[in-house]
Protein backbone atom coordinates (compact mmCIF):
# COMPACT_ATOMS: atom_id res chain seq x y z
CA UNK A 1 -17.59 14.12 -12.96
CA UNK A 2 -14.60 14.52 -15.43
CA UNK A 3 -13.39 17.78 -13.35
CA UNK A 4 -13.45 15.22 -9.99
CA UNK A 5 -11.62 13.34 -11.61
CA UNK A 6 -8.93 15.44 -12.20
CA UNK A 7 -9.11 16.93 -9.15
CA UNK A 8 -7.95 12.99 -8.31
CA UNK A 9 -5.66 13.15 -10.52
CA UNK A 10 -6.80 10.24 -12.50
CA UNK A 11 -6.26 10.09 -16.64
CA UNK A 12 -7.88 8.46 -18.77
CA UNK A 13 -5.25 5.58 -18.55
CA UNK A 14 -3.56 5.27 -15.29
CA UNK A 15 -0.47 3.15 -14.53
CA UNK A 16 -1.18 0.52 -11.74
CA UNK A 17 1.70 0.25 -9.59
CA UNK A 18 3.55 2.85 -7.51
CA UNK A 19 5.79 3.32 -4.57
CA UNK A 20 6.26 6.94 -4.69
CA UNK A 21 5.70 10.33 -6.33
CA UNK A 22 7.81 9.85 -9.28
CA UNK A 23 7.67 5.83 -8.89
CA UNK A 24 4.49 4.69 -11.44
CA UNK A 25 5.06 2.13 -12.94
CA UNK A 26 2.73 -0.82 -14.96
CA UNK A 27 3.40 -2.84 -17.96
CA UNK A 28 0.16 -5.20 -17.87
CA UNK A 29 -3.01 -5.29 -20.09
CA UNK A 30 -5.35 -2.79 -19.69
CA UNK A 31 -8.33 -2.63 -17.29
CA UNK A 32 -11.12 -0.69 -17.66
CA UNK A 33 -13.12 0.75 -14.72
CA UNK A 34 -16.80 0.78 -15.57
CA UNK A 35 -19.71 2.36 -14.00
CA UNK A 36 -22.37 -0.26 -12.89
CA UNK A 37 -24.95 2.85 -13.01
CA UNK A 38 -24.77 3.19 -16.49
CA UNK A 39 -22.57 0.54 -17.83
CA UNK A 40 -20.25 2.75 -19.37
CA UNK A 41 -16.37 3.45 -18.96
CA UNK A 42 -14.77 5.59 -16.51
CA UNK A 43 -11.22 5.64 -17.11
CA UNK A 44 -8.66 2.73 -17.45
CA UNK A 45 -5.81 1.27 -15.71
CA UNK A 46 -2.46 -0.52 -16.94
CA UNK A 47 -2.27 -3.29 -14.65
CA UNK A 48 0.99 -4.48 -13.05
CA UNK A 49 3.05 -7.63 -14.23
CA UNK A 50 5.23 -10.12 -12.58
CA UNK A 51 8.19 -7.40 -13.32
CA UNK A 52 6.69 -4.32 -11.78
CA UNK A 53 5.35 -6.72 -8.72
CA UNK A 54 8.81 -6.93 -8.08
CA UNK A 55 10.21 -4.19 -8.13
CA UNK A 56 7.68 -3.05 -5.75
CA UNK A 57 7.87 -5.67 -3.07
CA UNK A 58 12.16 -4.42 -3.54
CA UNK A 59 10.60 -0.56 -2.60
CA UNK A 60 8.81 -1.85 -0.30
CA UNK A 61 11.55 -3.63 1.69
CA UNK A 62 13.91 -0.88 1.26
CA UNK A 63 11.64 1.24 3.17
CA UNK A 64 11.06 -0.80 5.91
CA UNK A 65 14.21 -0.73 6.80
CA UNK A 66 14.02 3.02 7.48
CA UNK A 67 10.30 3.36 8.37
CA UNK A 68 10.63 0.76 11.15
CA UNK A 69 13.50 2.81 12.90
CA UNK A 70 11.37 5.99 12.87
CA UNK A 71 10.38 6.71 16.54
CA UNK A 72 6.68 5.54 17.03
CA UNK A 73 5.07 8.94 17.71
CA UNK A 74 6.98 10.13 14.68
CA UNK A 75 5.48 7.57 12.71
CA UNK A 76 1.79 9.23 13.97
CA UNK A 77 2.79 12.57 12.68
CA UNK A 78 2.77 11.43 8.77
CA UNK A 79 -0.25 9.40 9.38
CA UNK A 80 -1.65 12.56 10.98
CA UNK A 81 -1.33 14.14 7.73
CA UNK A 82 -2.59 11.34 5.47
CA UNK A 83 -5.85 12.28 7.59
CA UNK A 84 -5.55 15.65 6.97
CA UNK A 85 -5.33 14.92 3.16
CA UNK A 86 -7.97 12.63 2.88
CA UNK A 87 -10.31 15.58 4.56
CA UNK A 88 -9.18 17.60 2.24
CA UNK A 89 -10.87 15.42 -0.79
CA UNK A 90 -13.26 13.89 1.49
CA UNK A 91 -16.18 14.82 -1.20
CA UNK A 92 -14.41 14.23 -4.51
CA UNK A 93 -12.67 11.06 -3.59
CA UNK A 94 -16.34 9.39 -1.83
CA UNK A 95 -17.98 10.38 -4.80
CA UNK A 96 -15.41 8.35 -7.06
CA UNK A 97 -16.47 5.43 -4.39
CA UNK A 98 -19.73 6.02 -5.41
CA UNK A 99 -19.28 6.36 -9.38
CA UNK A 100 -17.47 3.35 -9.33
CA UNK A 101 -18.39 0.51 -6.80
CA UNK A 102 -21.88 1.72 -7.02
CA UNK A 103 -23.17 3.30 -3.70
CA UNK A 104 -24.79 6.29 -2.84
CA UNK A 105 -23.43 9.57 -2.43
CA UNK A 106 -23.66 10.26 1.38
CA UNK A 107 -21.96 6.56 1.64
CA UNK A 108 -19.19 6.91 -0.81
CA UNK A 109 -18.49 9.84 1.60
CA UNK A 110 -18.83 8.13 4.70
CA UNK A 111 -16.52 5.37 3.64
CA UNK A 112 -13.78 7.98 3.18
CA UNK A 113 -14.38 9.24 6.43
CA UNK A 114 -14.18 5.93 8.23
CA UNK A 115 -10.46 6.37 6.39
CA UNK A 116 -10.22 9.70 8.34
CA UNK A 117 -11.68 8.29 11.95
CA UNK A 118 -9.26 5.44 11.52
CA UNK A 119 -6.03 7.74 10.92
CA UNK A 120 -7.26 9.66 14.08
CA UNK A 121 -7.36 6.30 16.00
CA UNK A 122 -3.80 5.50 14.53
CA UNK A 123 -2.59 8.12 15.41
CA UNK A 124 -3.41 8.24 19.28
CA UNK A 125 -2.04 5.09 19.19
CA UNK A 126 1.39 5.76 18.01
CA UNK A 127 1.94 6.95 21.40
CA UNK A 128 0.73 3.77 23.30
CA UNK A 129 2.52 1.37 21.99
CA UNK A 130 3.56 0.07 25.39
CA UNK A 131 5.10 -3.51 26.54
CA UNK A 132 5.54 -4.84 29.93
CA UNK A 133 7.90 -4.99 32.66
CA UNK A 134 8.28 -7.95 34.45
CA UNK A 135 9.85 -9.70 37.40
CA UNK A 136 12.90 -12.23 36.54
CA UNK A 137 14.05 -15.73 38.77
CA UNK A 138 17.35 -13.99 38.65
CA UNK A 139 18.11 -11.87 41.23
CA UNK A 140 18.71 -7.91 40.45
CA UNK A 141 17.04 -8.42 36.86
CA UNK A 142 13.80 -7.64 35.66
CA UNK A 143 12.76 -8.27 31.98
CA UNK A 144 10.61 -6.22 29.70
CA UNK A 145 8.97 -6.88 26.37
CA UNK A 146 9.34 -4.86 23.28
CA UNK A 147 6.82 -5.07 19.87
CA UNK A 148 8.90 -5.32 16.47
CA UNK A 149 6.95 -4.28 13.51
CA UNK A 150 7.12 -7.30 11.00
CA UNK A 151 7.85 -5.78 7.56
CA UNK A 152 6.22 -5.54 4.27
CA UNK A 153 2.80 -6.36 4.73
CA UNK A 154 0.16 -7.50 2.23
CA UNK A 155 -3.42 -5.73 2.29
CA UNK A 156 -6.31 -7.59 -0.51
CA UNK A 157 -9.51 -5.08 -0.69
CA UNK A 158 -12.37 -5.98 -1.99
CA UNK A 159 -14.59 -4.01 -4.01
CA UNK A 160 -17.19 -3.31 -1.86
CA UNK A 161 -15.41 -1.01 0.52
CA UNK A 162 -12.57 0.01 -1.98
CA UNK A 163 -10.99 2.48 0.32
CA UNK A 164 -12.26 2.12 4.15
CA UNK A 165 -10.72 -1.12 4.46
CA UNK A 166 -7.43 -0.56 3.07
CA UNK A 167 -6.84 2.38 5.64
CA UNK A 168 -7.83 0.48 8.83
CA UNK A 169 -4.97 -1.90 7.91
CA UNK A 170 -2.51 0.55 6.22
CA UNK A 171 -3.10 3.52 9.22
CA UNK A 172 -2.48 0.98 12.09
CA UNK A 173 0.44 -0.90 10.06
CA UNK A 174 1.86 2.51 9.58
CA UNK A 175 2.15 3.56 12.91
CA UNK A 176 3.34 0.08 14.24
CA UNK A 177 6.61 0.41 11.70
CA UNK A 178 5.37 -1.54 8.56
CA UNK A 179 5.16 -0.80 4.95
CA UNK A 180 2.22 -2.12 2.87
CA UNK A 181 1.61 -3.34 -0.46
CA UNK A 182 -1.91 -2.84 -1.55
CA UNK A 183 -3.35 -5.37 -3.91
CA UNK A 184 -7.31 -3.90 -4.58
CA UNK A 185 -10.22 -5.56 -6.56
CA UNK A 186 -9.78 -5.32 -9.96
CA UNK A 187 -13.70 -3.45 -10.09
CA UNK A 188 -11.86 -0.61 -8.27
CA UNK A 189 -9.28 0.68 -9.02
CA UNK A 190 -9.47 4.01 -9.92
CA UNK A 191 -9.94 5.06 -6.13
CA UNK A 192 -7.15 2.95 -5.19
CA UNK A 193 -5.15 4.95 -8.22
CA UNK A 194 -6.94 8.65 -6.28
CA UNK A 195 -5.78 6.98 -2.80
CA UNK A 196 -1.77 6.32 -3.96
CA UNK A 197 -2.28 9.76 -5.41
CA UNK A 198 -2.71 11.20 -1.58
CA UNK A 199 -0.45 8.62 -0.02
CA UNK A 200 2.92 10.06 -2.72
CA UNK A 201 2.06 13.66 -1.48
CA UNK A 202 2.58 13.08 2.13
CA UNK A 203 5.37 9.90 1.46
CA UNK A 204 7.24 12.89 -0.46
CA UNK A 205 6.98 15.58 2.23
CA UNK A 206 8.25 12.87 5.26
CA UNK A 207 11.26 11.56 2.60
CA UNK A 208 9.39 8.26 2.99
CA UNK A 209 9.30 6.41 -0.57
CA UNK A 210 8.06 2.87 -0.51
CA UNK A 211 5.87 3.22 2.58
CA UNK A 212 2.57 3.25 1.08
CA UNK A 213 2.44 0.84 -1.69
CA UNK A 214 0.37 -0.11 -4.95
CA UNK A 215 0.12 -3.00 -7.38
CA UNK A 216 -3.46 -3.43 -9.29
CA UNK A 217 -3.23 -6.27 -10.85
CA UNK A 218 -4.85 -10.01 -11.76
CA UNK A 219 -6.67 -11.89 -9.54
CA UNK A 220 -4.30 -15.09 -10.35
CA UNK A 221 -1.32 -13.30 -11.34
CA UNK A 222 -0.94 -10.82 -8.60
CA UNK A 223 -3.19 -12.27 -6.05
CA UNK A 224 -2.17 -15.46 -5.86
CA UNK A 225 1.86 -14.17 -6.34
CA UNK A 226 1.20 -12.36 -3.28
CA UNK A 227 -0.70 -15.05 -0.81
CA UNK A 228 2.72 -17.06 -1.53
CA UNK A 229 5.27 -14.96 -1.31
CA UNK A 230 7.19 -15.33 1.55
CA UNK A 231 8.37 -12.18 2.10
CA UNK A 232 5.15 -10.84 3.40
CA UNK A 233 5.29 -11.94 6.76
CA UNK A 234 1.55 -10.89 7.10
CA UNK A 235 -1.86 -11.02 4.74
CA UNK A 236 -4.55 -9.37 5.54
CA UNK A 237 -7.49 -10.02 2.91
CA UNK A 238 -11.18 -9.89 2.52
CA UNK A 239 -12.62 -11.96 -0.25
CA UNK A 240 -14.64 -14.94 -1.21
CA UNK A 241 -14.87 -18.24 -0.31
CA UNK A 242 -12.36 -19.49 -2.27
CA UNK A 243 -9.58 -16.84 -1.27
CA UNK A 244 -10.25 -17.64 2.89
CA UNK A 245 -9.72 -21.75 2.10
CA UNK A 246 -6.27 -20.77 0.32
């Protein structure tokens, strides 16, 4: 598995916050992704702080500024590609699902290419983004409706699809004119780490920094920063009990 994972481009200790190519960041403790095959360690992961939380949630909002200006079918175009690139390492990256959340083979895969169906999907609908034209009491006016994107939005994963569910919030997000901030569970996060990996390539090639967004971090710390923070319009989670009663 160790040449996967550097196909991934994962290290043996992987920073835990990014915004961007050149934009890692991650001054946390350490996490440590283990196997629940075999018990043993994967690779680790230097978890976010308060500090680099921030500094993301800035990149973030920088970039929606720009992103949400971008012409809608545009927008489809670099989510096109994030499809393309997540064919491309369709095998390597499902069987990191499978190493490290613990399912088979053939489902790690298919989880990666419910990411790739979903980009497809987004993408058609980057070009339907329609609003209606109405009748007005006023004489010689009609009114129409327009959808705004919101902003930076906040995506919580949980470990048991580590990927899938990320992408059918981040594709459809993407093409609506929203940047995302992905907080996943803490028992995955070397194929979030892979994922941000993909999502710098194509950010970089569309001049797009601060798009597609990263911050692994503590349950309390993070999670609970980001339920909170007022900035993030929108949450979209999936968790336990206790996170759907907060």
């Amino acid at each position: 598995m160790a040449d996967r994972l550097e196909l991934l481009r994962l290290q043996p200790l992987n920073l835990g916050a990014s915004t961007g190519r050149d934009r890692w960041r991650g001054a946390g403790e350490r996490l440590d992704s283990i196997c629940p095959a075999n018990g043993e360690r994967i690779a680790s992961v230097t978890m976010a702080n308060r500090a680099d939380y921030e500094q993301v949630v800035a990149d973030s909002q920088a970039a929606f500024e720009r992103w949400r200006t971008v012409p809608a079918p545009q927008r489809g175009q670099l989510v096109r590609e994030l499809g393309n690139r997540l064919r491309e390492y369709r095998e390597p990256l499902g069987e990191l699902v499978s190493l490290e959340m613990g399912k088979i083979r053939a489902e790690g895969i298919g989880e990666v290419q419910e990411m790739i169906d979903i980009c497809d999907f987004a993408v058609g609908l980057s070009r339907q983004l329609y609003g209606l034209t109405m009748h007005s009491e006023r004489p010689g006016h009609r009114m129409y409706e327009q959808w705004h994107p919101l902003g930076p939005i906040g995506i919580i994963s949980a470990f048991n699809f580590p990927v899938a569910v990320w992408a059918w919030n981040a594709a459809l997000a993407a093409v609506c004119g929203n940047t995302m901030i992905w907080k996943p569970s803490p028992q995955t996060p070397l194929t979030a780490v892979a994922v941000q990996h993909l999502c710098n390539e194509v950010m970089a090639e569309f001049d797009q920094p601060g798009l597609f967004n990263l911050v692994i971090g503590d349950n309390r710390e993070i999670g609970e920063t980001m339920i909170a923070d007022r900035r993030l319009p929108l949450i979209s989670f999936t968790g336990s009990c206790q996170v759907g009663r907060h």
